[in-house]
N, C-alpha and C. Protein backbone atom coordinates (compact mmCIF):
# COMPACT_ATOMS: atom_id res chain seq x y z
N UNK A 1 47.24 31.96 -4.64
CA UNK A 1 46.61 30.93 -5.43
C UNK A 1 46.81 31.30 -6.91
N UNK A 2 47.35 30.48 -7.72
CA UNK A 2 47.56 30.49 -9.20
C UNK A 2 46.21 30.62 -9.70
N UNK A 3 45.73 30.59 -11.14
CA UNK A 3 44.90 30.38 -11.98
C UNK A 3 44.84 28.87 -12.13
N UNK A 4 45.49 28.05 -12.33
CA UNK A 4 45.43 26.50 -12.00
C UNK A 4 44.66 26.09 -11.13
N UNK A 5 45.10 26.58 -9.68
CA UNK A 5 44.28 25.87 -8.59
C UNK A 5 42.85 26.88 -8.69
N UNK A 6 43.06 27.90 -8.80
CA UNK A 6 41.28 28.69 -8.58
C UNK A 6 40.84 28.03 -10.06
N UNK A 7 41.13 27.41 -10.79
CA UNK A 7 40.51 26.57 -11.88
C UNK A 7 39.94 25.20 -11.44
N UNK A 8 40.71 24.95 -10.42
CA UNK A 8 40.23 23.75 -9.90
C UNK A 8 39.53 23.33 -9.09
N UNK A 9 39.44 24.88 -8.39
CA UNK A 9 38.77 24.51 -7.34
C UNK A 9 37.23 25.21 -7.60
N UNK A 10 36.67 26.03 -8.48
CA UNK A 10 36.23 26.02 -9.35
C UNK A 10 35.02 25.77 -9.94
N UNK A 11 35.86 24.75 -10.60
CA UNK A 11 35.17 23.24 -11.11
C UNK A 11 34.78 22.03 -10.54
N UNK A 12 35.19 22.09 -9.39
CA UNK A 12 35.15 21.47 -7.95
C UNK A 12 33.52 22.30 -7.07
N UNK A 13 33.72 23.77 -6.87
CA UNK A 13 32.17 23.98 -6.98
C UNK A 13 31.42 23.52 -7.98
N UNK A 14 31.42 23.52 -8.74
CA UNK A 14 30.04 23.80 -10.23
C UNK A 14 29.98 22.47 -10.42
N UNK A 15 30.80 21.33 -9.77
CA UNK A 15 30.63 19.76 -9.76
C UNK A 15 29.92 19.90 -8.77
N UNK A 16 30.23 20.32 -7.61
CA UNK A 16 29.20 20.08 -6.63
C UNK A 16 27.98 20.86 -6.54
N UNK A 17 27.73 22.31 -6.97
CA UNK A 17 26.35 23.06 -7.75
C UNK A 17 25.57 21.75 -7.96
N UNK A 18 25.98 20.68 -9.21
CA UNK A 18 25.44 20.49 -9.84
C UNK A 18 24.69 18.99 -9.53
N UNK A 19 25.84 18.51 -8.26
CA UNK A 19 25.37 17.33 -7.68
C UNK A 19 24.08 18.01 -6.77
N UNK A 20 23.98 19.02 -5.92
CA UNK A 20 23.24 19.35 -5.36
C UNK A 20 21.98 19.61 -6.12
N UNK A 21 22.02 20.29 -7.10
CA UNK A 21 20.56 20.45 -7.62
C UNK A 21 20.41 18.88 -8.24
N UNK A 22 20.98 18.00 -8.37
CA UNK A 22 20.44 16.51 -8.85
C UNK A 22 19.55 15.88 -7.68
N UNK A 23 20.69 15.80 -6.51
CA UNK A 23 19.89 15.40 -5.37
C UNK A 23 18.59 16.52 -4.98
N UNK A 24 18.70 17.38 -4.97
CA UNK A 24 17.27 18.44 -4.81
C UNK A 24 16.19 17.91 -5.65
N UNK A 25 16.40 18.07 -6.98
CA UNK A 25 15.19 17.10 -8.10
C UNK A 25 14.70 15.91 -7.86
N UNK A 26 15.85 14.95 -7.23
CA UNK A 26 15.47 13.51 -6.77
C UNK A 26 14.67 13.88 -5.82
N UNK A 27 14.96 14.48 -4.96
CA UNK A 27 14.12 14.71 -3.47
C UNK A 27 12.48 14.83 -3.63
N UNK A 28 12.83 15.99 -4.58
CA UNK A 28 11.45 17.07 -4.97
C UNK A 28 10.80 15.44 -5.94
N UNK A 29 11.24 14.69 -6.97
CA UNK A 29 10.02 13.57 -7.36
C UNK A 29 9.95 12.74 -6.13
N UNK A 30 11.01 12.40 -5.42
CA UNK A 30 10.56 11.28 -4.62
C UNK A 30 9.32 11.61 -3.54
N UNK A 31 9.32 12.99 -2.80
CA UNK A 31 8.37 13.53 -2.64
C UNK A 31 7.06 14.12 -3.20
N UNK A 32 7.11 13.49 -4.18
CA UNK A 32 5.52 13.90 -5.36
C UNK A 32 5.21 12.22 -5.10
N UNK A 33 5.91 11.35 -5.19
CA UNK A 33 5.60 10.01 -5.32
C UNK A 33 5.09 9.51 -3.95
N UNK A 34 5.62 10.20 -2.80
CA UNK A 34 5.06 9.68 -1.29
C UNK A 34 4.07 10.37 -1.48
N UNK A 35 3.48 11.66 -1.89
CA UNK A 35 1.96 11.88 -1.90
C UNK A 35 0.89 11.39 -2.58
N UNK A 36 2.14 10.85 -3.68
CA UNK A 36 0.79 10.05 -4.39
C UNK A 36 0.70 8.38 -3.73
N UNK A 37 1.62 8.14 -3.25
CA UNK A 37 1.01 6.52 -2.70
C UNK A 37 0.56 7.11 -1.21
N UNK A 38 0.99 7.84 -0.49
CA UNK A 38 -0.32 8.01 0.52
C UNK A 38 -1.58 8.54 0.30
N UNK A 39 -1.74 9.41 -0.94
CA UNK A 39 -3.34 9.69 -1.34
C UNK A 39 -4.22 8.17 -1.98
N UNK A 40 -3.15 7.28 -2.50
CA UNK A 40 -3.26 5.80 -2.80
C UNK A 40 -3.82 4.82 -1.59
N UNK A 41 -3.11 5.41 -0.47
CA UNK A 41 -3.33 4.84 0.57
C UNK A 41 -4.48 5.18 1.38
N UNK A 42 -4.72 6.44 1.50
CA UNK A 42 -6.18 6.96 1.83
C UNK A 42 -7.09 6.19 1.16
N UNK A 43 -7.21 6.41 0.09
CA UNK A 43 -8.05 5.74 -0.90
C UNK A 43 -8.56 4.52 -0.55
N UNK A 44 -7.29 3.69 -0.64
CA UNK A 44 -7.94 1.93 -0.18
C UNK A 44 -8.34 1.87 1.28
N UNK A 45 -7.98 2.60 1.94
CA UNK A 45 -8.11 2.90 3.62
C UNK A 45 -9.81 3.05 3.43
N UNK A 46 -10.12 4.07 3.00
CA UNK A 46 -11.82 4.55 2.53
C UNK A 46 -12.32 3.51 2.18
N UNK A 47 -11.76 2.86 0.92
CA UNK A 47 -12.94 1.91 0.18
C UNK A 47 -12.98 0.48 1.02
N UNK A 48 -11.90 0.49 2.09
CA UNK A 48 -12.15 -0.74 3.08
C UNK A 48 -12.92 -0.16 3.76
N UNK A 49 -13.43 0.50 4.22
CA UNK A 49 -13.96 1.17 5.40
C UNK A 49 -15.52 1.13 4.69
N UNK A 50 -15.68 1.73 3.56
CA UNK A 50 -17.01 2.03 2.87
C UNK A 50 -17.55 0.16 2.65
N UNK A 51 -16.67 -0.59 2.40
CA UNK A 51 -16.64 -2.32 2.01
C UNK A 51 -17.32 -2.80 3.49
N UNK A 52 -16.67 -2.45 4.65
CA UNK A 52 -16.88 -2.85 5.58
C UNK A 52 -18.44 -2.26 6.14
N UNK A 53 -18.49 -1.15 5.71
CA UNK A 53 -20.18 -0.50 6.18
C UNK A 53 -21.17 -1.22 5.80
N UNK A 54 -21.08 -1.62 4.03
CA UNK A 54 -22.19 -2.10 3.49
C UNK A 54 -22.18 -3.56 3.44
N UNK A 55 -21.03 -4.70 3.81
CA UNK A 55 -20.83 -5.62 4.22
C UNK A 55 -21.99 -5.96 5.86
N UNK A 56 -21.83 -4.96 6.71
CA UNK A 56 -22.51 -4.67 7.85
C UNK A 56 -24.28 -4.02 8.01
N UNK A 57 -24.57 -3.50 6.44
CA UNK A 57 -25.65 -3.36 6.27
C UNK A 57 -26.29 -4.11 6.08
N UNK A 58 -25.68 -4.92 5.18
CA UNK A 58 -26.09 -6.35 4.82
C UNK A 58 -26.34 -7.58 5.80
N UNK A 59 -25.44 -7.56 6.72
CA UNK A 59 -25.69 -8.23 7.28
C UNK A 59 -27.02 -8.04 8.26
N UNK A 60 -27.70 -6.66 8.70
CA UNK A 60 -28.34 -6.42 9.48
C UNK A 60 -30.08 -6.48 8.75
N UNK A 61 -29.71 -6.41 7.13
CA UNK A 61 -30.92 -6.35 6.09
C UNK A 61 -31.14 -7.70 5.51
N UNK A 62 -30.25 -9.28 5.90
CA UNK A 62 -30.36 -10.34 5.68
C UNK A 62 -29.53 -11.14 6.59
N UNK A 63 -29.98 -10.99 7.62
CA UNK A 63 -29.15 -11.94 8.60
C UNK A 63 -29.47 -13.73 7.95
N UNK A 64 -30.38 -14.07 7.29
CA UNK A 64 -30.12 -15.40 6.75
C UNK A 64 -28.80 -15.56 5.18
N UNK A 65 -28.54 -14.52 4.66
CA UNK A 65 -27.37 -14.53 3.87
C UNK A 65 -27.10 -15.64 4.23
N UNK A 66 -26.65 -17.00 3.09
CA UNK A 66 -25.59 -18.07 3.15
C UNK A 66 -23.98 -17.77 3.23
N UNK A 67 -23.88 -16.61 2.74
CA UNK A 67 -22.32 -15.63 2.77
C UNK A 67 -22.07 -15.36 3.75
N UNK A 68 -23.39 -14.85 4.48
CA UNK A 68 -22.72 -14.40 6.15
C UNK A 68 -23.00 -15.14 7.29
N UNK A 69 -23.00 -16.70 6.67
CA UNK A 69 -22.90 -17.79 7.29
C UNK A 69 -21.61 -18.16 8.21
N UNK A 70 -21.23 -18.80 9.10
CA UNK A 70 -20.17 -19.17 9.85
C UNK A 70 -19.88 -20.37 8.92
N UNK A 71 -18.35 -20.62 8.67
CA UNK A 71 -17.94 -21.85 8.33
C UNK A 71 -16.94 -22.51 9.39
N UNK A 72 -16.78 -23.64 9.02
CA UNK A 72 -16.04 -24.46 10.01
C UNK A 72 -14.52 -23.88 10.13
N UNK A 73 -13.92 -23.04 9.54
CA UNK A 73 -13.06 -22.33 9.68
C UNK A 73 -12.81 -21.16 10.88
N UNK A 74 -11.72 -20.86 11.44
CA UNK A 74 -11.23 -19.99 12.50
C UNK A 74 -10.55 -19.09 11.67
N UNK A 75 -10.35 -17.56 12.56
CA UNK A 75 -9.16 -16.79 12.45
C UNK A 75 -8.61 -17.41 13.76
N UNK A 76 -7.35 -16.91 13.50
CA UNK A 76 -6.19 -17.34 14.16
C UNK A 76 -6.89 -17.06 16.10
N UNK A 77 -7.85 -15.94 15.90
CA UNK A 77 -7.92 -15.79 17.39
C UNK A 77 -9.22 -16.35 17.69
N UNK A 78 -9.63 -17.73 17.01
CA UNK A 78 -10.79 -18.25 17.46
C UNK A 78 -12.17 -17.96 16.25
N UNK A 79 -12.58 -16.68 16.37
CA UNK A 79 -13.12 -16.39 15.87
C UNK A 79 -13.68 -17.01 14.28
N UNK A 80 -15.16 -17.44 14.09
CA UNK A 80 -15.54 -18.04 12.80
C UNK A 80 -15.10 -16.98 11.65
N UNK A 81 -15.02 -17.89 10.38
CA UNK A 81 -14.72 -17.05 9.06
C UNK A 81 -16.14 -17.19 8.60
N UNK A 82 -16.81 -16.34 7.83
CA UNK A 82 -17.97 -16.75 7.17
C UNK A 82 -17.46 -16.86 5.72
N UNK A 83 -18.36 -17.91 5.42
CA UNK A 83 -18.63 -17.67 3.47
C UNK A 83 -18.11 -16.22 2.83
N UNK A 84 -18.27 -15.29 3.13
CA UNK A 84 -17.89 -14.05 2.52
C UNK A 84 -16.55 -13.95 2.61
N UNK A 85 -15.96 -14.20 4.16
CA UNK A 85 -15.03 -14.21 4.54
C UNK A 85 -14.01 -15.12 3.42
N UNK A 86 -14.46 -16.13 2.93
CA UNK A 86 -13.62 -17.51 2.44
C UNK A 86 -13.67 -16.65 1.13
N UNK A 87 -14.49 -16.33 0.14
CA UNK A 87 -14.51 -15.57 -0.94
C UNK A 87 -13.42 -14.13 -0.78
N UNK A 88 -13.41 -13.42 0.19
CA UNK A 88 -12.90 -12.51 -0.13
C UNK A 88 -11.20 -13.16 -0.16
N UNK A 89 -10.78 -13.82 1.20
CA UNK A 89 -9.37 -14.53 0.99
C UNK A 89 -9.35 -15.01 0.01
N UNK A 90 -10.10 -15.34 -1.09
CA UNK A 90 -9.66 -16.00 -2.59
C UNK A 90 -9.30 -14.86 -2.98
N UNK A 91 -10.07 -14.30 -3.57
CA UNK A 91 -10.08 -12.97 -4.20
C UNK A 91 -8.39 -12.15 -3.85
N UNK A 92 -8.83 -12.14 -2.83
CA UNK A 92 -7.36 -10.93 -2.34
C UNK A 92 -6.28 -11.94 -2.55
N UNK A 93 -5.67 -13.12 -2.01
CA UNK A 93 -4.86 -14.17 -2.49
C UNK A 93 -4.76 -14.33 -3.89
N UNK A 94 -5.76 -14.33 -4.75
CA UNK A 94 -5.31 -14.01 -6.39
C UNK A 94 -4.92 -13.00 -6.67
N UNK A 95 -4.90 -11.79 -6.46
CA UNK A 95 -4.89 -10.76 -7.11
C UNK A 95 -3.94 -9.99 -6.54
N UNK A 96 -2.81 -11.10 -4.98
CA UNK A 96 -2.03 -10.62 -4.78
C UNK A 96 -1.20 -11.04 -5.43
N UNK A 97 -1.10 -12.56 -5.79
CA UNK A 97 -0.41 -13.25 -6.35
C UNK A 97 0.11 -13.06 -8.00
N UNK A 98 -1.10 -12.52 -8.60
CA UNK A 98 -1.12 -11.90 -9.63
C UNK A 98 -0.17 -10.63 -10.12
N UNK A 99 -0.16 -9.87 -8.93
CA UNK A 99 0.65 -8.70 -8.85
C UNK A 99 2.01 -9.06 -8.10
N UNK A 100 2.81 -10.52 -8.05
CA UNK A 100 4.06 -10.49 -7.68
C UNK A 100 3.86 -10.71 -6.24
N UNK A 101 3.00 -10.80 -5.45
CA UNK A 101 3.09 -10.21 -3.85
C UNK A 101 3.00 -12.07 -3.35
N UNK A 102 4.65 -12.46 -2.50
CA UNK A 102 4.72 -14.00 -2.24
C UNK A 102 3.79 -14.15 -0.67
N UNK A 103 3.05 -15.36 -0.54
CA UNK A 103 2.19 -15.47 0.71
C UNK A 103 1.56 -14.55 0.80
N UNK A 104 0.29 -14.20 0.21
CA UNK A 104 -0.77 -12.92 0.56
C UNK A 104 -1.18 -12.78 1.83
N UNK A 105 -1.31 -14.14 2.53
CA UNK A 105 -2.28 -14.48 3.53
C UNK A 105 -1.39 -13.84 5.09
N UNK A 106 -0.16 -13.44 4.71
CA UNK A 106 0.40 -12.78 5.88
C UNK A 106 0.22 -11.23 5.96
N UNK A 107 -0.36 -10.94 4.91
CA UNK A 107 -0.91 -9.06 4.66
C UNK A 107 -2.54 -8.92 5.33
N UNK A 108 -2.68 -10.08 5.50
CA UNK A 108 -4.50 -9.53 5.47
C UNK A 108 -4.69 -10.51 6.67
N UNK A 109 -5.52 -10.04 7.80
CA UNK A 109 -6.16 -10.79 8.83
C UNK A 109 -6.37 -12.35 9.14
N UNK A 110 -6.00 -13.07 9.87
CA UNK A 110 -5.97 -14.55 9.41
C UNK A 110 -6.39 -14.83 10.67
């Protein structure tokens, strides 16, 4: 092997050294970013869960609530929507819509 080709080949490692530690760095943020949207995801997981407790407290500390009334509305499996129910599909339907997100109403229980 000349000095030419061990020049080339070389530079041919230390190109590829250098692709490798690029892809390693990409890896290493893209993996900081899946922990932070699944600690994101915990999060809203909880505060539905904590929403849903005191939604259920409520209902057991004012069963006359007009909110936790039945309306003439169904979910898809029969089941009445109440007043609360119709408020929260506003709510979440704006604020998906708001944030870019097309048809909200196929993300959330119907």
């Amino acid at each position: 092997m000349n000095n030419f080709q061990f020049g080339l080949i070389t530079r041919a490692a230390r190109n590829m050294e250098a692709t490798v530690e690029s892809y390693e760095a990409d890896f290493e943020a893209l993996q900081a970013q899946i922990a932070q949207l699944t600690l994101a995801l915990a999060v809203e997981r909880s505060l539905t869960a904590g929403y849903k407790a005191e939604l259920e407290q409520m209902r057991k500390q004012n069963p006359n609530c007009q909110l936790l009334k039945n309306t003439s509305l169904k979910f898809e499996d029969g089941k009445p929507k109440t007043f609360a129910r119709l408020v929260f599909e506003g709510a979440f339907d704006k604020q998906a819509n708001a944030l870019g997100i097309p048809n909200p109403a196929q993300y959330r229980k119907n």
